[in-house]
PDB file of N, CA and C in Angstrom:
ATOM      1  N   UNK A   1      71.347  77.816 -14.022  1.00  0.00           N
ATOM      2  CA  UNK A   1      71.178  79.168 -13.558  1.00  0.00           C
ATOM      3  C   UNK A   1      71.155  79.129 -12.034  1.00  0.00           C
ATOM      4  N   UNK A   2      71.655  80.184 -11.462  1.00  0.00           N
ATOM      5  CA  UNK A   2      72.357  80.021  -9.755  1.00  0.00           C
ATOM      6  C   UNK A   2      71.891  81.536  -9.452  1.00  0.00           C
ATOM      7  N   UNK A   3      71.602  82.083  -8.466  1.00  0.00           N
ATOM      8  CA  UNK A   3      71.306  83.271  -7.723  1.00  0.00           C
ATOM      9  C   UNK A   3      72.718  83.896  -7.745  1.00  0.00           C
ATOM     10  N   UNK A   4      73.251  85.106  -8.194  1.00  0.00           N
ATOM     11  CA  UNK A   4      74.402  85.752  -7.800  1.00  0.00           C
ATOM     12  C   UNK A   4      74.798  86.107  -7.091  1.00  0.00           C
ATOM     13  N   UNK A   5      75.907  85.903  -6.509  1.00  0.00           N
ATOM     14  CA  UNK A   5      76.412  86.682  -5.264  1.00  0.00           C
ATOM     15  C   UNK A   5      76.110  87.736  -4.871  1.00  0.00           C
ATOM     16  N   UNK A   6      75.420  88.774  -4.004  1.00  0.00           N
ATOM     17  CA  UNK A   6      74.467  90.043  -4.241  1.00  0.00           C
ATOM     18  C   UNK A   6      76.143  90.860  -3.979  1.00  0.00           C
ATOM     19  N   UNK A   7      77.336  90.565  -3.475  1.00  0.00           N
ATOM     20  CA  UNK A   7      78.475  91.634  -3.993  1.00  0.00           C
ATOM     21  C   UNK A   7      79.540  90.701  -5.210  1.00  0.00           C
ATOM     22  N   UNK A   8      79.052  90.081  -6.290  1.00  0.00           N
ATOM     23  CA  UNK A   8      79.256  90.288  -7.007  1.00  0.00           C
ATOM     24  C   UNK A   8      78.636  90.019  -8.446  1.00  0.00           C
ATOM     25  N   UNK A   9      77.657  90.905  -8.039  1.00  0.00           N
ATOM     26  CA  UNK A   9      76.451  91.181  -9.516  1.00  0.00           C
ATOM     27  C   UNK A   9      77.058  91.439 -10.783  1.00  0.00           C
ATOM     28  N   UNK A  10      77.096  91.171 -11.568  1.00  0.00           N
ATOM     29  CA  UNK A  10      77.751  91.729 -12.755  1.00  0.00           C
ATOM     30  C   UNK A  10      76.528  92.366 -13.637  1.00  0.00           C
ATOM     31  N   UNK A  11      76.570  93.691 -14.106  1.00  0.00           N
ATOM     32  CA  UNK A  11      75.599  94.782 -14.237  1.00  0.00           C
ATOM     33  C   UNK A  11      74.356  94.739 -13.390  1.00  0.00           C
ATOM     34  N   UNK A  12      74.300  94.402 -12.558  1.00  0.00           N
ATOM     35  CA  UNK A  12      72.642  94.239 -11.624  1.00  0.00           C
ATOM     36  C   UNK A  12      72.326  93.292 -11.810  1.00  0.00           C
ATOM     37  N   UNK A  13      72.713  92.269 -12.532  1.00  0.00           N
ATOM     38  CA  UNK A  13      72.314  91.086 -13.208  1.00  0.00           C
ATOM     39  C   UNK A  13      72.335  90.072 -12.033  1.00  0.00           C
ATOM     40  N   UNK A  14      70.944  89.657 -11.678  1.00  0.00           N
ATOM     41  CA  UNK A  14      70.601  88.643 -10.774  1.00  0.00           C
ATOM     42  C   UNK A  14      70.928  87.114 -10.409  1.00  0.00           C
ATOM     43  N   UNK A  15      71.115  86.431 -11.836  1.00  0.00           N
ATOM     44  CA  UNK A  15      71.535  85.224 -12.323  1.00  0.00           C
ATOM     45  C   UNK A  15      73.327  85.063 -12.678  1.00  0.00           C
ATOM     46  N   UNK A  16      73.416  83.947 -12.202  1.00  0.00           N
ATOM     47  CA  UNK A  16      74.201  83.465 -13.302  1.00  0.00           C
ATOM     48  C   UNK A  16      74.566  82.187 -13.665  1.00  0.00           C
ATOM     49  N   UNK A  17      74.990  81.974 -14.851  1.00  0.00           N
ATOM     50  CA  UNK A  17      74.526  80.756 -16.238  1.00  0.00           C
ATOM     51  C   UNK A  17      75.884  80.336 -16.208  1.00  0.00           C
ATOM     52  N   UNK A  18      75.862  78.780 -16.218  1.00  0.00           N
ATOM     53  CA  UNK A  18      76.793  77.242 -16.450  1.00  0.00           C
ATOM     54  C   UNK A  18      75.710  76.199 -16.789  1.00  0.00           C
ATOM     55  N   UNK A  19      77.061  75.889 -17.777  1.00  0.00           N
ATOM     56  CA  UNK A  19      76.327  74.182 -18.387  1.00  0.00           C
ATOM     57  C   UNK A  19      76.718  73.005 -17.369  1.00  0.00           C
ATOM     58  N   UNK A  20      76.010  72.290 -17.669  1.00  0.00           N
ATOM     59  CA  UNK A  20      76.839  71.105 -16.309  1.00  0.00           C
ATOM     60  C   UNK A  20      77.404  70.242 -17.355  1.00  0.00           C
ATOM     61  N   UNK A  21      78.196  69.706 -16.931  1.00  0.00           N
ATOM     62  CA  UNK A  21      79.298  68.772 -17.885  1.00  0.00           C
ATOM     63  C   UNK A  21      79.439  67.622 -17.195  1.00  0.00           C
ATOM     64  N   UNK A  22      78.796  67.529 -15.745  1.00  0.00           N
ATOM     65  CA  UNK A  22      78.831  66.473 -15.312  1.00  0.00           C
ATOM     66  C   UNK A  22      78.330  66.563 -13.894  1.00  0.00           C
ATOM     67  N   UNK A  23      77.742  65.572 -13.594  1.00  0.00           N
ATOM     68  CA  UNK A  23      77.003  64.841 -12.357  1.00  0.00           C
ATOM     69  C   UNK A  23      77.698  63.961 -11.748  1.00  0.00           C
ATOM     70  N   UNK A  24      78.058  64.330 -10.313  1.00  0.00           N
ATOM     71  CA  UNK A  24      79.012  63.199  -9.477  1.00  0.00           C
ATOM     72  C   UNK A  24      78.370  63.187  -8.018  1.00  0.00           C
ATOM     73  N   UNK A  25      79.038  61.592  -7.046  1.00  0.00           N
ATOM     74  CA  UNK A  25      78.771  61.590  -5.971  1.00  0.00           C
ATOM     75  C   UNK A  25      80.143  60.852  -5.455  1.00  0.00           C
ATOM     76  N   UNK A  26      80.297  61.212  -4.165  1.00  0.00           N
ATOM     77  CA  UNK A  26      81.072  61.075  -3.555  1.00  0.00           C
ATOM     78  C   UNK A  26      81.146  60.696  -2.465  1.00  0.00           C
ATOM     79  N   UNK A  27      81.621  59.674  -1.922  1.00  0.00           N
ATOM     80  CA  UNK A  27      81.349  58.857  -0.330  1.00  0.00           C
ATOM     81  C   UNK A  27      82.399  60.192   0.698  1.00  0.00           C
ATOM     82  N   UNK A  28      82.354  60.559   1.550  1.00  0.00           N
ATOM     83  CA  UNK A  28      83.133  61.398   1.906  1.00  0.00           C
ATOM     84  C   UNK A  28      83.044  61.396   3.894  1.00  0.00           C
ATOM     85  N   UNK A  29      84.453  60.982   4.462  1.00  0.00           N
ATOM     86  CA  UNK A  29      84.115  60.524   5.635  1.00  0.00           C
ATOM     87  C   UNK A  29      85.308  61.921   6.013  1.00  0.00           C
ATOM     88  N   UNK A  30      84.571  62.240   6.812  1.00  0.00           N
ATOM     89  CA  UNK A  30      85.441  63.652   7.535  1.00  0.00           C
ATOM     90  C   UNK A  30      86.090  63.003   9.283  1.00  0.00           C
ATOM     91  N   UNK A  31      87.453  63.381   8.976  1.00  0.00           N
ATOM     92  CA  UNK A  31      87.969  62.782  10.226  1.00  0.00           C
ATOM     93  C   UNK A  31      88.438  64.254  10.865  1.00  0.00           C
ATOM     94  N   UNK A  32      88.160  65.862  10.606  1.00  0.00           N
ATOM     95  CA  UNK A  32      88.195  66.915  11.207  1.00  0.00           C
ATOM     96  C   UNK A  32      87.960  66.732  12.740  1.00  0.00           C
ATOM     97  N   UNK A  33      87.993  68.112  13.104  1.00  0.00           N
ATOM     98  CA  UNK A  33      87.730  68.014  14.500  1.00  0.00           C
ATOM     99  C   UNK A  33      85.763  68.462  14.736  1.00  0.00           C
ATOM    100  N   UNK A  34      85.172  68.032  15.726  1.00  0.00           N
ATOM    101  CA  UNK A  34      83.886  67.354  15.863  1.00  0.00           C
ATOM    102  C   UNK A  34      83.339  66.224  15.180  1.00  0.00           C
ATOM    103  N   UNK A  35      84.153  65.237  14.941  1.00  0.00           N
ATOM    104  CA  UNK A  35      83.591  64.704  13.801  1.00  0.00           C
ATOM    105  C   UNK A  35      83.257  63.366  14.948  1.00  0.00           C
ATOM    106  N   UNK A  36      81.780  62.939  14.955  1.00  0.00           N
ATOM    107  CA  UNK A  36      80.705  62.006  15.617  1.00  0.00           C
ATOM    108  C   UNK A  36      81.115  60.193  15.674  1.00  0.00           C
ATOM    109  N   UNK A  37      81.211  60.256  14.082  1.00  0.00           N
ATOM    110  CA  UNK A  37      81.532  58.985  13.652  1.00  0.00           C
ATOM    111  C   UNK A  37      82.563  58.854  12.488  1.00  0.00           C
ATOM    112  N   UNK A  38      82.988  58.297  12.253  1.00  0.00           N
ATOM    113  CA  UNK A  38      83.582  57.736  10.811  1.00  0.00           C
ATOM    114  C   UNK A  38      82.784  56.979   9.897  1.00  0.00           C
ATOM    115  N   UNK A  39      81.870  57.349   9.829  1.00  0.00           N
ATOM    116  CA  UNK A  39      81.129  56.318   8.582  1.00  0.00           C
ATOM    117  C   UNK A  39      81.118  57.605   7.611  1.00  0.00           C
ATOM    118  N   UNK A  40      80.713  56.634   6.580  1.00  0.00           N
ATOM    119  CA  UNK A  40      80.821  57.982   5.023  1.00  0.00           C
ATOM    120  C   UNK A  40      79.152  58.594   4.723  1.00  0.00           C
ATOM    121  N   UNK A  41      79.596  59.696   4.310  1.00  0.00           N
ATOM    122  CA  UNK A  41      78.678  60.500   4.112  1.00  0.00           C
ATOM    123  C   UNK A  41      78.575  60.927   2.823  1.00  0.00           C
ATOM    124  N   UNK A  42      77.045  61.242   1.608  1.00  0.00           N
ATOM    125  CA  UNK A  42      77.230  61.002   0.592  1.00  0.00           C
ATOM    126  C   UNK A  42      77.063  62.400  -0.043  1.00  0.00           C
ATOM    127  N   UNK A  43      78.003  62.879  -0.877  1.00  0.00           N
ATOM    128  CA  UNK A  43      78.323  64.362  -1.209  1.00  0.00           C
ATOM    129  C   UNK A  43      77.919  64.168  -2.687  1.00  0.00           C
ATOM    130  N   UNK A  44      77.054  65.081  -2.902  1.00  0.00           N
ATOM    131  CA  UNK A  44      76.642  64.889  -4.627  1.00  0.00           C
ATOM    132  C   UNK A  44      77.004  66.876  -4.964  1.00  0.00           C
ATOM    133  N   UNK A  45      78.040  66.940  -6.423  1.00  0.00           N
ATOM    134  CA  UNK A  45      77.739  68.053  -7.134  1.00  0.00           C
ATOM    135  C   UNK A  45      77.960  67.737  -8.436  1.00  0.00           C
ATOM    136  N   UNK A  46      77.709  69.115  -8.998  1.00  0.00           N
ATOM    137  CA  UNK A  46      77.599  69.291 -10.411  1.00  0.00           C
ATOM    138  C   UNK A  46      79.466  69.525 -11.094  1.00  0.00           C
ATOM    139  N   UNK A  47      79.780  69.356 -11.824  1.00  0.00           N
ATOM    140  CA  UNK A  47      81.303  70.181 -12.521  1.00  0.00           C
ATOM    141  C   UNK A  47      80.366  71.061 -13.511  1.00  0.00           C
ATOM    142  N   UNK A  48      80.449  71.984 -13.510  1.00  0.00           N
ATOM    143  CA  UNK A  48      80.006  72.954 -14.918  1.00  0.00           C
ATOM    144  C   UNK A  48      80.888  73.912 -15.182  1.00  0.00           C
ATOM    145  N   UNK A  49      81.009  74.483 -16.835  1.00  0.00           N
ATOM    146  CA  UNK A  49      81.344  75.741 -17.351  1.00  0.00           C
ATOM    147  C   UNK A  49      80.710  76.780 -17.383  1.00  0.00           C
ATOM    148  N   UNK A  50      81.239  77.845 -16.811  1.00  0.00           N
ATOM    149  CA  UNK A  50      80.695  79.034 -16.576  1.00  0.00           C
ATOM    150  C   UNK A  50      80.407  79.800 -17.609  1.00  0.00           C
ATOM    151  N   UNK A  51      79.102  80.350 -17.961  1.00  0.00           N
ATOM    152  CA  UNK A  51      79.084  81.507 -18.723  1.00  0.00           C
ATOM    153  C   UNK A  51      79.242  82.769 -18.453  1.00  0.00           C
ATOM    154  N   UNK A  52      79.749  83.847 -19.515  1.00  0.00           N
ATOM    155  CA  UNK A  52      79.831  85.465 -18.875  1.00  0.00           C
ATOM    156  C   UNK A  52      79.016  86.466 -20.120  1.00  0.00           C
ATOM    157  N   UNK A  53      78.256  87.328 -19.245  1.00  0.00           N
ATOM    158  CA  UNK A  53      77.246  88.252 -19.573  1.00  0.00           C
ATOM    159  C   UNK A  53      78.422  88.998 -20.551  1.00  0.00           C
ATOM    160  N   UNK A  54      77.803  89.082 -22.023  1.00  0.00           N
ATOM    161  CA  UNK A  54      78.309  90.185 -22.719  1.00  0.00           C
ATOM    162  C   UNK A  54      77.525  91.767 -22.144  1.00  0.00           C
ATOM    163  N   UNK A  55      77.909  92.690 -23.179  1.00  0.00           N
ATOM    164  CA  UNK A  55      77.538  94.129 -22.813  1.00  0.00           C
ATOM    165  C   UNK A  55      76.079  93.906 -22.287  1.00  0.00           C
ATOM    166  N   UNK A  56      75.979  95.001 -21.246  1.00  0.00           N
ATOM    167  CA  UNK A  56      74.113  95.126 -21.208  1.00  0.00           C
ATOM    168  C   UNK A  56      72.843  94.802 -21.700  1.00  0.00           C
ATOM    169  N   UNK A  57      72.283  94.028 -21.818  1.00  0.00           N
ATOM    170  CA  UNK A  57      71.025  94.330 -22.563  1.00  0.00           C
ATOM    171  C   UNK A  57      70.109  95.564 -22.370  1.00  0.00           C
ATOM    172  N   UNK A  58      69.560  96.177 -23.051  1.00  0.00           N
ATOM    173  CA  UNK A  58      68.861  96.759 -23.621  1.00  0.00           C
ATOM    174  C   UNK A  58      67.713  96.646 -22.361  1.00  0.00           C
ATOM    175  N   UNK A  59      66.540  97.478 -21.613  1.00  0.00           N
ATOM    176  CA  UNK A  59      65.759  97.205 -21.411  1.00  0.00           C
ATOM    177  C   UNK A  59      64.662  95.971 -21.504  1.00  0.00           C
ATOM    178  N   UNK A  60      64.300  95.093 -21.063  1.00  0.00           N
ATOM    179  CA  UNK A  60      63.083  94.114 -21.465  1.00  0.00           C
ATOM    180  C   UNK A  60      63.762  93.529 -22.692  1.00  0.00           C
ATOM    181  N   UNK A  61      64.906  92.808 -22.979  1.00  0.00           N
ATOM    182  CA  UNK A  61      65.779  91.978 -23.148  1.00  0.00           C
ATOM    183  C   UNK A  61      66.203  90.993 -22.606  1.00  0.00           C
ATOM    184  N   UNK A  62      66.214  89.886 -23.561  1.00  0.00           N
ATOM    185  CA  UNK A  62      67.186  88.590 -23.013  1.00  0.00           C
ATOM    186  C   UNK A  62      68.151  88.837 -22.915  1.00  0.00           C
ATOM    187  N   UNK A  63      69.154  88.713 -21.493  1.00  0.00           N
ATOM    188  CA  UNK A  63      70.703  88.561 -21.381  1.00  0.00           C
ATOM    189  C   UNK A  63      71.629  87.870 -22.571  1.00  0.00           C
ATOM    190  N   UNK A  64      72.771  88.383 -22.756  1.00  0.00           N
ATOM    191  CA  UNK A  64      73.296  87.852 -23.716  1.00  0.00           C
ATOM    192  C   UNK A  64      74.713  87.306 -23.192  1.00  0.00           C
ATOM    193  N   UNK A  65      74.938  85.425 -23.596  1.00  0.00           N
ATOM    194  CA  UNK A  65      76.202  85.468 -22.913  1.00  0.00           C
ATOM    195  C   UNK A  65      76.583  84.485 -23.437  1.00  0.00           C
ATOM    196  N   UNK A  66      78.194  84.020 -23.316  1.00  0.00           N
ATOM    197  CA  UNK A  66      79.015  83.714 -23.826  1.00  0.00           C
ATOM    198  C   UNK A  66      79.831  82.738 -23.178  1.00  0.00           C
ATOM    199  N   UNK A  67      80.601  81.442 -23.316  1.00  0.00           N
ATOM    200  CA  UNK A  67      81.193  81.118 -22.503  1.00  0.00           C
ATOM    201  C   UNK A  67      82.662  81.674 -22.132  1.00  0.00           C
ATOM    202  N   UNK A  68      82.865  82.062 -21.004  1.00  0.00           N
ATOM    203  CA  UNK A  68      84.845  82.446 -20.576  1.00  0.00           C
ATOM    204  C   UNK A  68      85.558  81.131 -21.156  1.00  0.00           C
ATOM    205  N   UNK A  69      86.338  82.270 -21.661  1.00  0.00           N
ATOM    206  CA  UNK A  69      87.823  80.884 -21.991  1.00  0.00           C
ATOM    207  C   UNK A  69      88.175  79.368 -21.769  1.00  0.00           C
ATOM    208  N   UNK A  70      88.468  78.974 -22.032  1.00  0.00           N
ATOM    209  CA  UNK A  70      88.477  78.022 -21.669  1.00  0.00           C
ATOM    210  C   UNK A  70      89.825  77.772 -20.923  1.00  0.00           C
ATOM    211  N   UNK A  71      90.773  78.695 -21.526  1.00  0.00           N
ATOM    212  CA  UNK A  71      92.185  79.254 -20.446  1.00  0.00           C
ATOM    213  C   UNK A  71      91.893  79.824 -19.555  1.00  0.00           C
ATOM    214  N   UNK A  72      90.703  80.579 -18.723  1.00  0.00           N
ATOM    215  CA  UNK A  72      90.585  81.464 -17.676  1.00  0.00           C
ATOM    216  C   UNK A  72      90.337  80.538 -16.265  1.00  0.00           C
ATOM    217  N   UNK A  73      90.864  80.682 -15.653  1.00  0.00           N
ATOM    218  CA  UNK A  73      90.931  80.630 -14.484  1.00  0.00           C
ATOM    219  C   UNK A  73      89.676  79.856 -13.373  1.00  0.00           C
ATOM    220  N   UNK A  74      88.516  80.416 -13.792  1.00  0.00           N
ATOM    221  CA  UNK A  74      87.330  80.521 -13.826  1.00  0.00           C
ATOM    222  C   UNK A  74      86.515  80.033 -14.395  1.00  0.00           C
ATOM    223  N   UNK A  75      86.701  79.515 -15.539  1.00  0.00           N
ATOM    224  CA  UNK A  75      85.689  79.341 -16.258  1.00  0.00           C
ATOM    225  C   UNK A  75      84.568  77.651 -16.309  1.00  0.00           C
ATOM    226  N   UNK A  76      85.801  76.693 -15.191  1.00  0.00           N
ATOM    227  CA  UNK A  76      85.408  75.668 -15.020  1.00  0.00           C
ATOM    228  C   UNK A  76      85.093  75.794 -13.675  1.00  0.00           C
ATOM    229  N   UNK A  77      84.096  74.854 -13.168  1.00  0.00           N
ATOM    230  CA  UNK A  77      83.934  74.912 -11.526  1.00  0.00           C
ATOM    231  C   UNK A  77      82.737  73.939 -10.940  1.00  0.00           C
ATOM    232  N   UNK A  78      82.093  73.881  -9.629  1.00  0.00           N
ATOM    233  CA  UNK A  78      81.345  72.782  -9.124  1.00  0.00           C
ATOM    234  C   UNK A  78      80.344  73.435  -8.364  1.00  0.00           C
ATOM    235  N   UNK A  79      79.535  73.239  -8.405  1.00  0.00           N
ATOM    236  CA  UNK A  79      78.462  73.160  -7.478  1.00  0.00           C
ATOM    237  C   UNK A  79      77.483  72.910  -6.956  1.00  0.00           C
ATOM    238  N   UNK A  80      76.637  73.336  -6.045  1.00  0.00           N
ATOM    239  CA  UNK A  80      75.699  71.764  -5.003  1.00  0.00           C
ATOM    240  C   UNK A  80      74.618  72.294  -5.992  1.00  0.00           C
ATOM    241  N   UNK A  81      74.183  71.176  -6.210  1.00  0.00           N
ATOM    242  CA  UNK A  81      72.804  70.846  -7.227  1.00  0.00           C
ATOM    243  C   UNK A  81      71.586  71.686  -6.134  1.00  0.00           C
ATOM    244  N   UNK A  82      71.795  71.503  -5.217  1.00  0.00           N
ATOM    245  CA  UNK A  82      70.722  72.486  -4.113  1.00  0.00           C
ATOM    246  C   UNK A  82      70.527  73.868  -4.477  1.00  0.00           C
ATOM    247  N   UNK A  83      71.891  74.187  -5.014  1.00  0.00           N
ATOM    248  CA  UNK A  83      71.581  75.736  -5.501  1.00  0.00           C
ATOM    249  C   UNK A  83      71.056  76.518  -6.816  1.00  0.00           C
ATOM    250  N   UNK A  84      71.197  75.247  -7.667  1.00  0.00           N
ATOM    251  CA  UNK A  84      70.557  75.371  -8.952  1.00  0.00           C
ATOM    252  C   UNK A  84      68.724  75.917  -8.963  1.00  0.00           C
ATOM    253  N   UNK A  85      68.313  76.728  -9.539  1.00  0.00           N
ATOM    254  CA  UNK A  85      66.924  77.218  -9.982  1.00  0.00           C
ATOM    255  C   UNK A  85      66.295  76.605 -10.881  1.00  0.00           C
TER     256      UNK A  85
END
């Protein structure tokens, strides 16, 4: 569960829900511009599947949801374990 984007809430709905499917780290040396040194730097995220809110709940209701496709676009994705709740 992740804080929602506050412009893109889906029904007011505060949260939103992925399974993690996997835990990774990554040595990662950035040769961009400002870059200090070349030594590696250690990048850890999640891969998870996204879930999507069916219709509304009801007042003082549990959310109800579902996973997206597994064809959609969307429905797979990554992110920093920092942002997880």
């Amino acid at each position: 569960m992740v804080l929602a984007l506050a412009h893109i809430r889906h029904y007011g709905h505060p949260f939103w829900y992925a399974q993690v499917l996997g835990i990774y780290h990554v040595n990662v040396i950035y040769t961009g511009e400002g870059n200090a040194d070349f030594l590696p730097h250690r990048l850890e995220f999640l891969w998870v599947q996204w879930y999507k809110l069916e219709d509304q709940p009801e007042t003082n209701q549990l959310a109800c949801i579902s996973f997206l496709p597994s064809s959609d676009d969307h429905s797979f994705g990554f992110l920093d374990p920092d942002d997880i709740l």
